[in-house]
C-alpha atoms as a PDB file:
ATOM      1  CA  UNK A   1      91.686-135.094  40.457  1.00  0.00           C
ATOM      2  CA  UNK A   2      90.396-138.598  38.540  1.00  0.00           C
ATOM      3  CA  UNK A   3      88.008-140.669  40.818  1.00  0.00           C
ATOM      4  CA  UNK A   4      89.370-143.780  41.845  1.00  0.00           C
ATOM      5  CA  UNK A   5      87.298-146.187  40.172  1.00  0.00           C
ATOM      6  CA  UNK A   6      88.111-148.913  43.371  1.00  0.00           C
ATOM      7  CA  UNK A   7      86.232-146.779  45.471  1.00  0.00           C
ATOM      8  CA  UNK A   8      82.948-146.515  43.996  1.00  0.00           C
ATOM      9  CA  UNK A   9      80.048-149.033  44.852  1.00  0.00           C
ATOM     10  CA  UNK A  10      77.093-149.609  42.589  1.00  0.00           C
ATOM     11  CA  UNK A  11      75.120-147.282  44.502  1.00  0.00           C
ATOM     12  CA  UNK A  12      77.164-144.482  43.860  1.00  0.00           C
ATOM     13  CA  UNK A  13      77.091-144.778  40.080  1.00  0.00           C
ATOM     14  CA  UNK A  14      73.199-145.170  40.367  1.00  0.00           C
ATOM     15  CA  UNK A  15      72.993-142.271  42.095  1.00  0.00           C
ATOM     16  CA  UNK A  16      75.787-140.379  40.279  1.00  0.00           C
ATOM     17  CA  UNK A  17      73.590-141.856  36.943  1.00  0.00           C
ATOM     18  CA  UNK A  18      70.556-139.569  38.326  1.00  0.00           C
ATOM     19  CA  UNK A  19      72.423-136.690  38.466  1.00  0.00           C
ATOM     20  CA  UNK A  20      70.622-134.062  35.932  1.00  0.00           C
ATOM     21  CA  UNK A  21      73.583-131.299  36.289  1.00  0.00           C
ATOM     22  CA  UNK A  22      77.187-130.851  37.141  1.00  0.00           C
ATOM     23  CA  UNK A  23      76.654-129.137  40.261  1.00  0.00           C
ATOM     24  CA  UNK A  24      74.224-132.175  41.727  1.00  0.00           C
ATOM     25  CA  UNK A  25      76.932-134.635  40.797  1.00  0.00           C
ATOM     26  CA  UNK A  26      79.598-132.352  42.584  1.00  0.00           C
ATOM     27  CA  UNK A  27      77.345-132.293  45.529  1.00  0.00           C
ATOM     28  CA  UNK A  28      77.028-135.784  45.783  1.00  0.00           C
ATOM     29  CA  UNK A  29      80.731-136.461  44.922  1.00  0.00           C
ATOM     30  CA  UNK A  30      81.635-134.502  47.905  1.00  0.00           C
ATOM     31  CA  UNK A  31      79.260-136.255  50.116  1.00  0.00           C
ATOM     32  CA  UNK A  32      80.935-139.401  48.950  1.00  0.00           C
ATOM     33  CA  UNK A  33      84.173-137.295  50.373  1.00  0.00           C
ATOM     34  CA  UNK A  34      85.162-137.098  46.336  1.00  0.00           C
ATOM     35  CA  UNK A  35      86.277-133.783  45.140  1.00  0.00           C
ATOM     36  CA  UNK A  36      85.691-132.889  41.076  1.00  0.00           C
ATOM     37  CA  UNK A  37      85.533-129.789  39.353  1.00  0.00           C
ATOM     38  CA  UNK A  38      82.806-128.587  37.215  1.00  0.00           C
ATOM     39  CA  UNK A  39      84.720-129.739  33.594  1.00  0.00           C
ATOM     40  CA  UNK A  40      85.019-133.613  35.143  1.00  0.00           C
ATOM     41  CA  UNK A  41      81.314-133.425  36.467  1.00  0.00           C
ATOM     42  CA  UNK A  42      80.273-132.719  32.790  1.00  0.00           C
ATOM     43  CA  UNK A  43      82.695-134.930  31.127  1.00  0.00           C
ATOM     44  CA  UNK A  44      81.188-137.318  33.799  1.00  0.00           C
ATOM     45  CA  UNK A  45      77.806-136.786  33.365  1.00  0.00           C
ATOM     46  CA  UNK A  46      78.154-137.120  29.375  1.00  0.00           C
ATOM     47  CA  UNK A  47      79.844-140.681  29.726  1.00  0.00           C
ATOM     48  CA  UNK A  48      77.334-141.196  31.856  1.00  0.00           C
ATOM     49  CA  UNK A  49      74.487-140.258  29.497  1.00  0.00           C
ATOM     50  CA  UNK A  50      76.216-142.800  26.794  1.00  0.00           C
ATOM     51  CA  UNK A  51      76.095-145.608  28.985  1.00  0.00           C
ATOM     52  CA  UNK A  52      73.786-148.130  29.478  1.00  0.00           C
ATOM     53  CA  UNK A  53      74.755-151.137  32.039  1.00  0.00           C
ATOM     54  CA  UNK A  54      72.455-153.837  32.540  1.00  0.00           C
ATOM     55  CA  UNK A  55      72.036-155.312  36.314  1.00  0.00           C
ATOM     56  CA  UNK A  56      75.233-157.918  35.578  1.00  0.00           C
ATOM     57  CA  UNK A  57      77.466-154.908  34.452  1.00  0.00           C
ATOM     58  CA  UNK A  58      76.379-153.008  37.084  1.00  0.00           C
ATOM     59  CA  UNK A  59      77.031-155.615  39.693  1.00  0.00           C
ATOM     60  CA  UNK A  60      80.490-156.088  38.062  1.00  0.00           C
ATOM     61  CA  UNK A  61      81.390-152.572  38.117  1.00  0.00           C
ATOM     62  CA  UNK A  62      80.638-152.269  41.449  1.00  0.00           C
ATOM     63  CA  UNK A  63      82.212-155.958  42.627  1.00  0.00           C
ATOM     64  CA  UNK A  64      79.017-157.005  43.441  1.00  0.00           C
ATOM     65  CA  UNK A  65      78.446-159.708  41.101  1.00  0.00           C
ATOM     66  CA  UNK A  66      80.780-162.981  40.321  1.00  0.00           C
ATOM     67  CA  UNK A  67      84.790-161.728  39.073  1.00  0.00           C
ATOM     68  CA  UNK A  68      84.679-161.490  34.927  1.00  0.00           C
ATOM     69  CA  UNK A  69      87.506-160.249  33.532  1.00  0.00           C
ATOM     70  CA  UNK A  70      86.643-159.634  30.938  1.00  0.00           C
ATOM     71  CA  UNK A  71      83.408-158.271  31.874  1.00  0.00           C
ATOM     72  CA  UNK A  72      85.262-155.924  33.998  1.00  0.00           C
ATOM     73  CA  UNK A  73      87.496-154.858  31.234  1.00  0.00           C
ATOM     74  CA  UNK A  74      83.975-154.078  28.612  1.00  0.00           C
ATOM     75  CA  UNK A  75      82.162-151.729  31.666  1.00  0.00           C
ATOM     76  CA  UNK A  76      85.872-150.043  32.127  1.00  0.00           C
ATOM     77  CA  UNK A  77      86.309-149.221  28.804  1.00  0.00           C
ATOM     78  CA  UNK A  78      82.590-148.270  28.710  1.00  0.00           C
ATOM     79  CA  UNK A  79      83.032-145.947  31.494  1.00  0.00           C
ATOM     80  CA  UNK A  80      86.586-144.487  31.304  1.00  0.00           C
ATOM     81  CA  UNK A  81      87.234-144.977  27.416  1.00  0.00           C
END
């Protein structure tokens, strides 16, 4: 099942981001009460590994920063093609 991306905080994609294999990622998923199989942890993990977000994307991934559209739209496309 896809991840809703409204639910994840900053500090779940930094952590998810230091994941070095599927099965740590699904591990910490389901701490985060997510559920993901083994095929989205890897798919995850490789968008992961193609993405680089300074502290401003970060922070406007996560909400954390001041509301850019079109900021918001960039890091989306970024993270979910």
């Amino acid at each position: 099942m896809p991840i809703d991306k409204k639910k994840l905080t900053k500090e779940m994609l930094k952590k998810a981001s230091q994941c070095k294999t599927a099965e740590e990622l699904i591990a910490l998923a389901k701490a985060e009460g997510f559920e993901i199989t083994k095929a989205e942890a890897e798919a995850y993990l490789t968008e992961l590994e193609n993405i680089e977000l300074d502290k401003a994307e970060l922070e406007n991934v996560a909400g954390g920063g001041k509301h850019n559209t079109e900021m918001s739209g960039k890091i989306n496309a970024k993270l979910y093609g």
